[in-house]
N, C-alpha and C. Protein backbone atom coordinates (compact mmCIF):
# COMPACT_ATOMS: atom_id res chain seq x y z
N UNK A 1 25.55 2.79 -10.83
CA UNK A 1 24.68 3.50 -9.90
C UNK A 1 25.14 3.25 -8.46
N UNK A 2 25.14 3.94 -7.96
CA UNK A 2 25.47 4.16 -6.46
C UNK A 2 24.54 3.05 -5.41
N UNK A 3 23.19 3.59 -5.67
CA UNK A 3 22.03 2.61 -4.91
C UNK A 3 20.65 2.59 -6.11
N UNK A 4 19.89 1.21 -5.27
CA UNK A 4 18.48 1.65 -6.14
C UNK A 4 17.39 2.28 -5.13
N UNK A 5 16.71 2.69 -5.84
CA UNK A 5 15.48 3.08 -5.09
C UNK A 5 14.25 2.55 -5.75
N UNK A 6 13.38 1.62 -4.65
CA UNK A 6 12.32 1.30 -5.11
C UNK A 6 11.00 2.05 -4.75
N UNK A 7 10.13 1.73 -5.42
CA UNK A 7 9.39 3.01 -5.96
C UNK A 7 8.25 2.40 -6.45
N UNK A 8 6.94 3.18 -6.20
CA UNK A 8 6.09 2.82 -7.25
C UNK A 8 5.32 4.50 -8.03
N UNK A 9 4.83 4.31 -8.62
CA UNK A 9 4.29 5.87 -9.42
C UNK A 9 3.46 6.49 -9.02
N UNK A 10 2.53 6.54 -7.75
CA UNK A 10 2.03 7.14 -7.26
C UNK A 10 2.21 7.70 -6.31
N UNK A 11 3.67 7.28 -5.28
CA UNK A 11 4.43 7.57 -4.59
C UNK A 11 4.36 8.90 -4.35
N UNK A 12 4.05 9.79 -3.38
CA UNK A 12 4.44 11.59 -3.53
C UNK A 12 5.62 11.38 -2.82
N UNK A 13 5.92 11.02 -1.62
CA UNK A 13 7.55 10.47 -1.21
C UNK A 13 8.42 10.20 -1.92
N UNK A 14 8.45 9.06 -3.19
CA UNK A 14 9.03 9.14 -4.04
C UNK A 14 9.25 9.84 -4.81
N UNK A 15 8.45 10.42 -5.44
CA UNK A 15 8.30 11.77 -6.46
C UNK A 15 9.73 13.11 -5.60
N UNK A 16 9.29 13.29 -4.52
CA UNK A 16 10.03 13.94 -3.58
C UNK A 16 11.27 13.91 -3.46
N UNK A 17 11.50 12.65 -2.96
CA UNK A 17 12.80 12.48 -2.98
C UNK A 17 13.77 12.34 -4.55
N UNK A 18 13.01 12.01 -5.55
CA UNK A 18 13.61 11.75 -6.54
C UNK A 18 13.89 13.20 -6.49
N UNK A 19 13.11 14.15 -6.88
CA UNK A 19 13.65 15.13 -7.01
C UNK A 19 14.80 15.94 -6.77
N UNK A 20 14.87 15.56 -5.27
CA UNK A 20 15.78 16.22 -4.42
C UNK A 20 17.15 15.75 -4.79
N UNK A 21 16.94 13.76 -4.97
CA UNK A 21 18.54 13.45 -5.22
C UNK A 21 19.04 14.35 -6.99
N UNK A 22 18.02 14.32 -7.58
CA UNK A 22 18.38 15.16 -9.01
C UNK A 22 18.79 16.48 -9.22
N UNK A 23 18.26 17.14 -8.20
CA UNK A 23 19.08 18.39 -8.15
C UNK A 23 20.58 18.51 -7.51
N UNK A 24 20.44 17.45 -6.22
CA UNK A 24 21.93 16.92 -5.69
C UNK A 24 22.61 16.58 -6.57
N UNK A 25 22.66 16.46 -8.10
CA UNK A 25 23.31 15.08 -8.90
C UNK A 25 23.76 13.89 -8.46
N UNK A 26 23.07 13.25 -7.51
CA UNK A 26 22.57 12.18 -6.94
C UNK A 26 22.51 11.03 -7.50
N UNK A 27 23.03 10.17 -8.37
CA UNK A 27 22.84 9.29 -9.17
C UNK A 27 22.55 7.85 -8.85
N UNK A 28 21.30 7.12 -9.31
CA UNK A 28 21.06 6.30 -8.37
C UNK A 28 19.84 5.07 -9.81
N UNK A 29 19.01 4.43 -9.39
CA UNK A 29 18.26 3.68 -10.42
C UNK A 29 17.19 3.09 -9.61
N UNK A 30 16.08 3.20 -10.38
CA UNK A 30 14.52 3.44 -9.72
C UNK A 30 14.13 2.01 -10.08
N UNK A 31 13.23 1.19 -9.26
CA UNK A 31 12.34 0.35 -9.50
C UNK A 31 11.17 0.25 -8.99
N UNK A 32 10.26 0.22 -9.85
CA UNK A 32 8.90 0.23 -9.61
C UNK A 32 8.11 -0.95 -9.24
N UNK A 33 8.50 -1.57 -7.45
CA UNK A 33 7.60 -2.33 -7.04
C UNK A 33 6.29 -3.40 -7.95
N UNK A 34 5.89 -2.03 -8.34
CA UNK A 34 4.49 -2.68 -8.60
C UNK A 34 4.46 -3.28 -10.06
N UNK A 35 5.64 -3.54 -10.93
CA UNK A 35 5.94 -4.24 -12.11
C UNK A 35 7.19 -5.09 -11.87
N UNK A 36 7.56 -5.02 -10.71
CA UNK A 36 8.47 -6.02 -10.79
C UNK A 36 8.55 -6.73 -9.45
N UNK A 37 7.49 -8.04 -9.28
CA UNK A 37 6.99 -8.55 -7.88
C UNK A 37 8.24 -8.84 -7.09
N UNK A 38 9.68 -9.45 -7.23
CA UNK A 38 10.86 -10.02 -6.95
C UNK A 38 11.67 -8.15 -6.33
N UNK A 39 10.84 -7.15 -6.81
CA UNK A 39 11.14 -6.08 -5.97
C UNK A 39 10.39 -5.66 -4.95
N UNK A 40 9.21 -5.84 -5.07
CA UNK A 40 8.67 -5.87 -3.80
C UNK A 40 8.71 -6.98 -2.58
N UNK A 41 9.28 -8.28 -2.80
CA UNK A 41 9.98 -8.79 -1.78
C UNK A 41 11.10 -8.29 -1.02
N UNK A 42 11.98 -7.61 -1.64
CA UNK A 42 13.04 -7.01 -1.58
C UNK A 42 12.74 -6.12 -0.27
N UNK A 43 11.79 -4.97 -0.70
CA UNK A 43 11.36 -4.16 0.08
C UNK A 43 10.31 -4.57 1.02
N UNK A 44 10.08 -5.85 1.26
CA UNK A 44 9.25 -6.43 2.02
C UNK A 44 10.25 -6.54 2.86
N UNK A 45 11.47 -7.43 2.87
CA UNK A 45 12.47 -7.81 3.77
C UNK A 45 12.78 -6.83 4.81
N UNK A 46 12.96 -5.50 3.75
CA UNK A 46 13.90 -4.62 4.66
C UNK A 46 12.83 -4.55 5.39
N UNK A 47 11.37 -3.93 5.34
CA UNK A 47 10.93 -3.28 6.02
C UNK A 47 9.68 -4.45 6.67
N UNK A 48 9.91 -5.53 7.39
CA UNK A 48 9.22 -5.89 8.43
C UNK A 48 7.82 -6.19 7.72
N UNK A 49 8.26 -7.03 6.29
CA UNK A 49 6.70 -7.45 5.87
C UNK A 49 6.14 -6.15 4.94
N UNK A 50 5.99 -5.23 5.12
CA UNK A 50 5.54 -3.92 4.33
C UNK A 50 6.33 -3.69 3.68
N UNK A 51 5.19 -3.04 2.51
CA UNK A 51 5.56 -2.46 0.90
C UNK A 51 5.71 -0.67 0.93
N UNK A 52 6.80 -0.69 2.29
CA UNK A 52 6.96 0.65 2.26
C UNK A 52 8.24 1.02 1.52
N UNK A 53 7.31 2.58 0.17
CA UNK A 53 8.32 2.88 -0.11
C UNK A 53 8.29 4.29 -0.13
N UNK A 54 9.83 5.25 -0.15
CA UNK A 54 10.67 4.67 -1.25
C UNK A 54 11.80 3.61 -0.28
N UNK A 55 12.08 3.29 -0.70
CA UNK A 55 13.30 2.28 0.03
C UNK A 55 14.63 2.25 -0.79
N UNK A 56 15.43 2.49 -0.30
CA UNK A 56 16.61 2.41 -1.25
C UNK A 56 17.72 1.70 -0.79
N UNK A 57 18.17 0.78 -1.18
CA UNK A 57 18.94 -0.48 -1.80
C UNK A 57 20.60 -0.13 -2.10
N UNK A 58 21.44 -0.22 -0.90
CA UNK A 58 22.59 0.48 -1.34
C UNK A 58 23.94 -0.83 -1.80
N UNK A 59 24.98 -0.99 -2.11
CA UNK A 59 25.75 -1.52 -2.69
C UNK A 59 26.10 -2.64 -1.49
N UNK A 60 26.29 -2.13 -0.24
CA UNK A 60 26.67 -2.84 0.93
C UNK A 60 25.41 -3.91 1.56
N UNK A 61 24.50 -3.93 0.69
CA UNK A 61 23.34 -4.21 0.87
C UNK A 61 21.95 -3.59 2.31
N UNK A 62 22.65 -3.02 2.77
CA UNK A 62 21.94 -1.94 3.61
C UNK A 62 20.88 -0.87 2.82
N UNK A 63 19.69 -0.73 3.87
CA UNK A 63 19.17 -0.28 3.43
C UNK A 63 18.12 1.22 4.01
N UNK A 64 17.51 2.28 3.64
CA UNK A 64 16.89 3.23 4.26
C UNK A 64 15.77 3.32 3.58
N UNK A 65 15.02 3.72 4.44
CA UNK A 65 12.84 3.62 4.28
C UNK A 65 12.45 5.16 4.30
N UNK A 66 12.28 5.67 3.18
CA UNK A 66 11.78 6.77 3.49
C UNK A 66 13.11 8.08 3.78
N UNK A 67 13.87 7.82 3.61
CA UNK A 67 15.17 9.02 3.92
C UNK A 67 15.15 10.93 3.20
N UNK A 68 15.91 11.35 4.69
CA UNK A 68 16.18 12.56 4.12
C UNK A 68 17.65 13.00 2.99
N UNK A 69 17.52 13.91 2.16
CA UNK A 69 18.33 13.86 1.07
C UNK A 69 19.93 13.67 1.76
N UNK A 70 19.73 14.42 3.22
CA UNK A 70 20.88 14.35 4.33
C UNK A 70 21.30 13.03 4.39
N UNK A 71 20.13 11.99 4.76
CA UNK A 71 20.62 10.77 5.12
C UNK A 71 21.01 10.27 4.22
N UNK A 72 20.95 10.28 2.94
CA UNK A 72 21.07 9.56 1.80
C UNK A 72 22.98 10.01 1.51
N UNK A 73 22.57 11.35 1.56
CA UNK A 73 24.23 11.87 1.90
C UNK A 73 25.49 11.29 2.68
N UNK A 74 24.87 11.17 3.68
CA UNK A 74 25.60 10.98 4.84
C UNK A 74 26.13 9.04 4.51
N UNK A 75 24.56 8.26 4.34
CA UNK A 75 25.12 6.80 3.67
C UNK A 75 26.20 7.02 2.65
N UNK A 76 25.95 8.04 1.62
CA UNK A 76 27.35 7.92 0.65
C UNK A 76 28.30 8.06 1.16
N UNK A 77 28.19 8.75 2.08
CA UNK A 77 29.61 9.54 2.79
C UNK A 77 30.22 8.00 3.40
N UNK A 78 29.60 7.54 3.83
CA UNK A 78 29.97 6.38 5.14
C UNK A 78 30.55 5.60 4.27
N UNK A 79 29.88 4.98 3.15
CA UNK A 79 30.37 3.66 2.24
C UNK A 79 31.88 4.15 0.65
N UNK A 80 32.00 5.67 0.70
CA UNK A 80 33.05 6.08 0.03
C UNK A 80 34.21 5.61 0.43
């Protein structure tokens, strides 16, 4: 997988974006915060204490809060 994206299921952001990277063939691997507590630290770090998601988790260990399918693009582009 390229990056993860953390996530929880009620997410409409998430829902959203998942979508979008799936029609991109976007390939990537979801975790759901709210069953796996050692991921919501994760996404605590990046984002300044908050359980904001979606957050996605890239190989370089960098990370984006909420991104457009562009930005998500553009990170692949940068780390290829």
């Amino acid at each position: 997988m390229t990056f993860t994206m953390f996530t929880t299921p009620w997410c409409g952001y998430c829902h959203r974006l998942k979508s979008q990277l799936d029609r991109e063939g976007i390939a990537f691997s979801m975790v759901d915060i709210e069953q796996e507590p050692e991921a919501a630290f994760t996404v605590e770090q990046a984002n300044g204490g908050n359980q904001t998601v979606p957050t996605l988790l890239f190989a370089d260990g960098s990370t984006l809060t909420n991104p457009s399918v562009a930005q998500v693009k553009d990170k692949l582009a940068a780390l290829a």
